[in-house]
Protein backbone atom coordinates (compact mmCIF):
# COMPACT_ATOMS: atom_id res chain seq x y z
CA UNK A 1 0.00 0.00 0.00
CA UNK A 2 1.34 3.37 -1.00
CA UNK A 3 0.33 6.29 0.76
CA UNK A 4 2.23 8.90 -1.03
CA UNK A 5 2.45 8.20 -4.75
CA UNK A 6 5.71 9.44 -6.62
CA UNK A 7 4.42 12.77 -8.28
CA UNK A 8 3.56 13.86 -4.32
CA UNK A 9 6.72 13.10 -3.33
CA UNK A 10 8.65 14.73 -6.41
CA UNK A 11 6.52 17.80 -5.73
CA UNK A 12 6.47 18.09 -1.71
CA UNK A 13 10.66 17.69 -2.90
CA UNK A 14 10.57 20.16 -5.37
CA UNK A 15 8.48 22.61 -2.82
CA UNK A 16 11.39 22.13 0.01
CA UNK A 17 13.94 22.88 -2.72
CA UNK A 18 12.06 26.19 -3.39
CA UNK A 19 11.34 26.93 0.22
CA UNK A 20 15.64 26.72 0.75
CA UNK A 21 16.02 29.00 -2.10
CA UNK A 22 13.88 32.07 -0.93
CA UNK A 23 16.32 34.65 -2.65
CA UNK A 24 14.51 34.48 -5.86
CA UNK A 25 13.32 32.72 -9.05
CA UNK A 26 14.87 28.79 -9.69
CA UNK A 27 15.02 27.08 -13.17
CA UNK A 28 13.12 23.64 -13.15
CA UNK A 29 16.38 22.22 -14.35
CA UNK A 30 17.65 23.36 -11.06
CA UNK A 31 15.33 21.77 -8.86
CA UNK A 32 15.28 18.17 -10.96
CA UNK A 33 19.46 17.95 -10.89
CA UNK A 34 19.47 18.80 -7.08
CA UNK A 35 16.63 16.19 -6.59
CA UNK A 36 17.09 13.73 -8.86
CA UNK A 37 13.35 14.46 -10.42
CA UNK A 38 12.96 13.67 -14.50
CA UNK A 39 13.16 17.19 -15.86
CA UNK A 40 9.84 17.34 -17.94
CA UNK A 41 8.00 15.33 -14.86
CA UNK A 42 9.35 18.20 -12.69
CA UNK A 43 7.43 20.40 -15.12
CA UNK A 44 4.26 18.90 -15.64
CA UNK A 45 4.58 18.99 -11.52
CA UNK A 46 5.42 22.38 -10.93
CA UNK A 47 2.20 23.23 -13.61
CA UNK A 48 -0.02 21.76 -11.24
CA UNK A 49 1.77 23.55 -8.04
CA UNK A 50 1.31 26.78 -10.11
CA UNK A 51 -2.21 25.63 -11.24
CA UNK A 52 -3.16 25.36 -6.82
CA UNK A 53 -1.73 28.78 -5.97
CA UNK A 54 1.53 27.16 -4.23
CA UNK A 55 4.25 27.80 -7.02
CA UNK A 56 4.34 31.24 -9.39
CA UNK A 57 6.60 31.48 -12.38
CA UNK A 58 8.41 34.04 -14.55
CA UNK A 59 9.39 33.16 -17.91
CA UNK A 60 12.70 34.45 -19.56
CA UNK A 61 15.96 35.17 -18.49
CA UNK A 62 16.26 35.26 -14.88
CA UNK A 63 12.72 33.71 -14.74
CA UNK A 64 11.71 30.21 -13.32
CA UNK A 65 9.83 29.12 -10.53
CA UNK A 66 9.16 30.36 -6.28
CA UNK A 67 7.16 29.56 -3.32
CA UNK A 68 3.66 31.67 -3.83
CA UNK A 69 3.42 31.04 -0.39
CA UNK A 70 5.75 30.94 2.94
CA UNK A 71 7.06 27.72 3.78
CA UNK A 72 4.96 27.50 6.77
CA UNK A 73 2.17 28.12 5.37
CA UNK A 74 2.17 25.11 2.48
CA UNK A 75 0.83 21.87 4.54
CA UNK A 76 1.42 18.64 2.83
CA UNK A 77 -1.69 17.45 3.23
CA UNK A 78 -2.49 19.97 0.64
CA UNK A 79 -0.45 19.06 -1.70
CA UNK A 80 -1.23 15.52 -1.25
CA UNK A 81 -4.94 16.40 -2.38
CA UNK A 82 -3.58 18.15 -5.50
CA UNK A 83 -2.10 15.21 -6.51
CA UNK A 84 -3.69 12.05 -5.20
CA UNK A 85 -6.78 13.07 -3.32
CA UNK A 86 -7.37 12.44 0.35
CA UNK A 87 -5.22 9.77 2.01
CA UNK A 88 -7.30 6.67 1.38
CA UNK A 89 -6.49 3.31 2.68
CA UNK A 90 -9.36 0.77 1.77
CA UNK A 91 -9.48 0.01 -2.33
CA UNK A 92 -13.22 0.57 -2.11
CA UNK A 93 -13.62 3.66 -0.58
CA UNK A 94 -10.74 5.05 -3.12
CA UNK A 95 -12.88 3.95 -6.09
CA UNK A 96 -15.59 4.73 -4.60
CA UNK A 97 -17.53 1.65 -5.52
CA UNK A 98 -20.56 0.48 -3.32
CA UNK A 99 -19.45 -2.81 -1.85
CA UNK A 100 -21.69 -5.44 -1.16
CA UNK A 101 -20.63 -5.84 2.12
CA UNK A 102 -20.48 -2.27 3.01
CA UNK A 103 -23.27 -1.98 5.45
CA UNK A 104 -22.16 -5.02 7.46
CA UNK A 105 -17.90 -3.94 7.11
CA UNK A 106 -16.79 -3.91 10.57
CA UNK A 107 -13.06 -3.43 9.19
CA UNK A 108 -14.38 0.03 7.31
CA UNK A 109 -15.13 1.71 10.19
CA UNK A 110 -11.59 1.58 11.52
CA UNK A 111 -10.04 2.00 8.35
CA UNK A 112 -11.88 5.24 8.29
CA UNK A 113 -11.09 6.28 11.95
CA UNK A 114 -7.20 5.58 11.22
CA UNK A 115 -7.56 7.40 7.44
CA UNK A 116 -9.10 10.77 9.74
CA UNK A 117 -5.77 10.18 11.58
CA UNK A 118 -3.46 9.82 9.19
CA UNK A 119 -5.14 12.79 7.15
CA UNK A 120 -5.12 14.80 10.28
CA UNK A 121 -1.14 14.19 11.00
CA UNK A 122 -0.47 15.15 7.30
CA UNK A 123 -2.43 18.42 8.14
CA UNK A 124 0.11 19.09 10.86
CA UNK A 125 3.09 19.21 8.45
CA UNK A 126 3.90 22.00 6.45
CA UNK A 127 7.15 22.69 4.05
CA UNK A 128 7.98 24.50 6.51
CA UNK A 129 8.15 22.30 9.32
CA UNK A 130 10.47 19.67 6.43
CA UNK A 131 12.59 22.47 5.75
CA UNK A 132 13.66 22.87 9.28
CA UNK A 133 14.05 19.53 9.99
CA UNK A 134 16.04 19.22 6.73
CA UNK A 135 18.46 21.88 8.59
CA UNK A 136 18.24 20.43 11.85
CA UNK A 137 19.80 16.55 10.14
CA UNK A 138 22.28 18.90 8.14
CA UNK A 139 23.65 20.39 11.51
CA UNK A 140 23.86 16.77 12.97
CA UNK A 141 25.70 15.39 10.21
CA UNK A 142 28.14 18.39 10.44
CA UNK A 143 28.82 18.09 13.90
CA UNK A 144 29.17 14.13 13.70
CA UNK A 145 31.51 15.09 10.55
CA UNK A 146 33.81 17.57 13.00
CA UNK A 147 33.88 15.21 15.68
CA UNK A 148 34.80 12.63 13.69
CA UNK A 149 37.62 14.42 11.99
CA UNK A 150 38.94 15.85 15.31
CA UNK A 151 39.25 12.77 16.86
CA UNK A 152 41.63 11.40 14.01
């Protein structure tokens, strides 16, 4: 079961790439070499991200792409919607075919009660919050790297 298919994860990647660059406009080819993202999948990504209001663009020389929006104020829950719809964990809910069994599902009622939870922990996460903790692992790793090299 996948709860985050790839184009959410290229794009919440892209958005954290944009949200580290907030000094001004970033070519697409940019953002797919730092994050490994197929360059015309990147687009077709960031079209949608402009589409929703998170991403604006600027054609022409020193053009490209920014955050519409502050970090902390892009939740990945939305951006999950954009691209996949609400977190859905049961095959027929997401198709939204009646199932036979559906009045009598004891297992449907949990797997909506722990869907509302999952959808509500995505709510809590912004770009913002990624970004930071994105800074916070860099700062470990740079300490662990100095420590390591001064004790050689």
């Amino acid at each position: 079961m996948k709860v985050l298919n790839k184009e959410t994860d290229y794009a919440v990647r892209a958005l954290i790439s944009l949200g580290m660059k907030s000094d001004g406009w970033v070519s697409a080819k940019v953002i797919s070499d730092e994050q490994a993202i197929p360059y015309q999948f990147l687009r077709r990504i960031l079209q949608e991200l402009i589409r929703n209001g998170l991403v604006e663009s600027k054609e022409g020389a020193g053009g490209g792409v920014k955050l519409a929006k502050e970090p902390g104020d892009i939740g990945v829950a939305d951006v999950i919607e954009i691209f996949q719809g609400k977190v859905q964990l049961s095959e027929c809910m997401f198709r939204k075919q009646l199932c036979s069994n559906r009045a009598n599902c004891v297992l449907r009622h949990e797997i909506m009660r722990i869907e509302k939870m999952v959808n509500n922990e995505f709510s809590q996460v912004t770009i913002g919050k990624l970004i930071d903790d994105l800074k916070a692992v860099e700062a470990m790793n740079k300490t662990r790297q100095t420590e390591q090299q001064e004790a050689r």
